[in-house]
Protein backbone atom coordinates (compact mmCIF):
# COMPACT_ATOMS: atom_id res chain seq x y z
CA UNK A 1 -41.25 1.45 2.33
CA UNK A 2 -40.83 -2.10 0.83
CA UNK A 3 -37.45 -3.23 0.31
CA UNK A 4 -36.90 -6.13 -1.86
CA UNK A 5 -33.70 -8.12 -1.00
CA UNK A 6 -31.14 -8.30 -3.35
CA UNK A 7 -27.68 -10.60 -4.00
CA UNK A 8 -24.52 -9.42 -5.72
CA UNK A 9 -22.08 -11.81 -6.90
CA UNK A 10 -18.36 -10.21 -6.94
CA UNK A 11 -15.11 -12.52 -8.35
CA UNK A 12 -12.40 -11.62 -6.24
CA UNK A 13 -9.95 -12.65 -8.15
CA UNK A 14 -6.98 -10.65 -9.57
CA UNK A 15 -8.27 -7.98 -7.97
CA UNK A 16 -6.48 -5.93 -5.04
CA UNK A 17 -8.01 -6.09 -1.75
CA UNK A 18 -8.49 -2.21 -0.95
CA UNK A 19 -10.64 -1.63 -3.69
CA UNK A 20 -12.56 -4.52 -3.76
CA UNK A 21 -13.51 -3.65 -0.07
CA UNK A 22 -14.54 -0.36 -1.02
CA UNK A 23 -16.83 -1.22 -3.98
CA UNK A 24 -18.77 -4.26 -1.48
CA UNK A 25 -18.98 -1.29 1.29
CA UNK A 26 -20.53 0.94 -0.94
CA UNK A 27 -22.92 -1.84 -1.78
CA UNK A 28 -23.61 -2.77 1.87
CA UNK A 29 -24.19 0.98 2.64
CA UNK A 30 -26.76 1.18 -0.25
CA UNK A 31 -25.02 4.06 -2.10
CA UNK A 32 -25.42 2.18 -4.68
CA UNK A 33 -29.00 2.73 -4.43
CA UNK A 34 -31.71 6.14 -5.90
CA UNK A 35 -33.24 5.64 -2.20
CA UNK A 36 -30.36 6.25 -0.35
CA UNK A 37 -30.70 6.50 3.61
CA UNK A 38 -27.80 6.76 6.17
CA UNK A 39 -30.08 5.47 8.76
CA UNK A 40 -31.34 2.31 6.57
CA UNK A 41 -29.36 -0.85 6.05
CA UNK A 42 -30.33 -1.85 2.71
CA UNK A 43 -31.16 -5.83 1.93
CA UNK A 44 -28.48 -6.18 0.05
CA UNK A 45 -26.57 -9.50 0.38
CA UNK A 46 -22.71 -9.81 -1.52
CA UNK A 47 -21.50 -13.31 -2.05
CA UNK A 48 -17.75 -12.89 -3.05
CA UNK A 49 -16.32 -15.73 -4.73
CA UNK A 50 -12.50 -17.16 -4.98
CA UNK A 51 -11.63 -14.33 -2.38
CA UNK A 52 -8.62 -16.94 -1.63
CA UNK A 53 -7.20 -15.40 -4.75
CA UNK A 54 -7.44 -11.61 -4.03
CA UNK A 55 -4.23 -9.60 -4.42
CA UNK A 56 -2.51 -8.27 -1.37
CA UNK A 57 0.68 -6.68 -1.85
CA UNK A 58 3.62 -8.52 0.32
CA UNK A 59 4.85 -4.89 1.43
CA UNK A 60 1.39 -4.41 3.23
CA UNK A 61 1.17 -8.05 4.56
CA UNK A 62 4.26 -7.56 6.52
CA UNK A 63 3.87 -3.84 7.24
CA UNK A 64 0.06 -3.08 7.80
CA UNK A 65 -1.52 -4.38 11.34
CA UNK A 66 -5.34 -5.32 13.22
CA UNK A 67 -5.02 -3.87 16.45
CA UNK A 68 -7.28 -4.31 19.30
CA UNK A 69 -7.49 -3.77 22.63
CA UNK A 70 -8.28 -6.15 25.46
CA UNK A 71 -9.89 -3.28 27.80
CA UNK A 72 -7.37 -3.61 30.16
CA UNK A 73 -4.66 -0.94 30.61
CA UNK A 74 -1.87 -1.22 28.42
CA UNK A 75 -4.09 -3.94 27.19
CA UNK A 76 -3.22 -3.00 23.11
CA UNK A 77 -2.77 -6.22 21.14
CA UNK A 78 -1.95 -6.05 17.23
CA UNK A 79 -1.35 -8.88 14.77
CA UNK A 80 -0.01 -8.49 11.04
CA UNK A 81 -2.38 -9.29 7.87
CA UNK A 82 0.10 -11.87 7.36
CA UNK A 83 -1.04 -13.69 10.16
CA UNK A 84 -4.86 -12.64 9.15
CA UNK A 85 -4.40 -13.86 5.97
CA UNK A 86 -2.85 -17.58 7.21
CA UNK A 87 -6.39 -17.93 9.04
CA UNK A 88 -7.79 -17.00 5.74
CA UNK A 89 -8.54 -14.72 3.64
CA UNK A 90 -12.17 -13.86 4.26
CA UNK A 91 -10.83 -12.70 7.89
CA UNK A 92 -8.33 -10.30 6.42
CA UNK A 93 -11.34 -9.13 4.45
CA UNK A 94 -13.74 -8.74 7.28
CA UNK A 95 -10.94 -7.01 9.03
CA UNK A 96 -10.31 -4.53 6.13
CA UNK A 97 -13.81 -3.82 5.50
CA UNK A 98 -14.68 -3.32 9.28
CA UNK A 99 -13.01 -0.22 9.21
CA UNK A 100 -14.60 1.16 5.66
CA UNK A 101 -18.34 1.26 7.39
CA UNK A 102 -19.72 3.52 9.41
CA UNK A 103 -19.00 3.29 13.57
CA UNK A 104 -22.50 2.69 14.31
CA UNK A 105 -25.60 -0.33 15.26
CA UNK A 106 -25.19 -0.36 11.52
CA UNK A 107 -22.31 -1.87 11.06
CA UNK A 108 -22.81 -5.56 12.53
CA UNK A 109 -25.95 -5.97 10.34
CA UNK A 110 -23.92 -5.01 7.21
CA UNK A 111 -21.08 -6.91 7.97
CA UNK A 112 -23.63 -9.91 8.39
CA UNK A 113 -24.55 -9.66 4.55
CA UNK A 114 -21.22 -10.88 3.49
CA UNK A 115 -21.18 -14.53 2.47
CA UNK A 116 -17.87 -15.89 1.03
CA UNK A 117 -18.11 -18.68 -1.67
CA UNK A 118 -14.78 -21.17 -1.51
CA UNK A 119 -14.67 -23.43 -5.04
């Protein structure tokens, strides 16, 4: 099965941050796709442009949180996407759409076909 590689081009801008990170998982899935395989990550590369103008509500800046744990007990850590989002705003994306793919050895690749264009 030959698999030619393929880039999308998304403008982020105006555009709120949930469902842009649901349309570029469903393209990093392949769903997209007529030869659509759960095992397969397709070669499918997004370049998302002006993602420094997405829209992110101020309610779920200040309310919504990244938690992680350090593997120690009581070893929880959490951070707001306020503080995400003042690192930049392709790690609040990364961080959003880390949680819309599947839990698997998947899910590294995919997130690996993400490039972010900055103009």
């Amino acid at each position: 099965m030959a698999t030619e590689q393929s880039t999308i081009t998304i403008d982020a801008t105006d555009r709120p941050i949930g469902r842009l990170a649901s349309e570029v998982a469903s393209y990093l899935r392949g769903k997209r796709n007529a030869s659509f395989a759960p095992h397969l990550a397709p070669a499918v590369h997004v370049v998302i442009q002006h993602i420094d103008r997405v829209k992110v509500d101020e309610k779920k800046l200040n309310q919504n949180r990244k938690w992680r744990n350090t593997g120690y007990p009581g070893g929880m850590r959490s951070r707001t996407w306020q503080e995400l989002y003042a690192d930049g705003p392709d790690k609040l994306f990364m961080a959003v759409i880390h949680n819309m793919l599947p839990n698997n050895k998947l899910r590294p690749a995919m997130l690996r076909h993400i490039t972010f264009e900055k103009n």
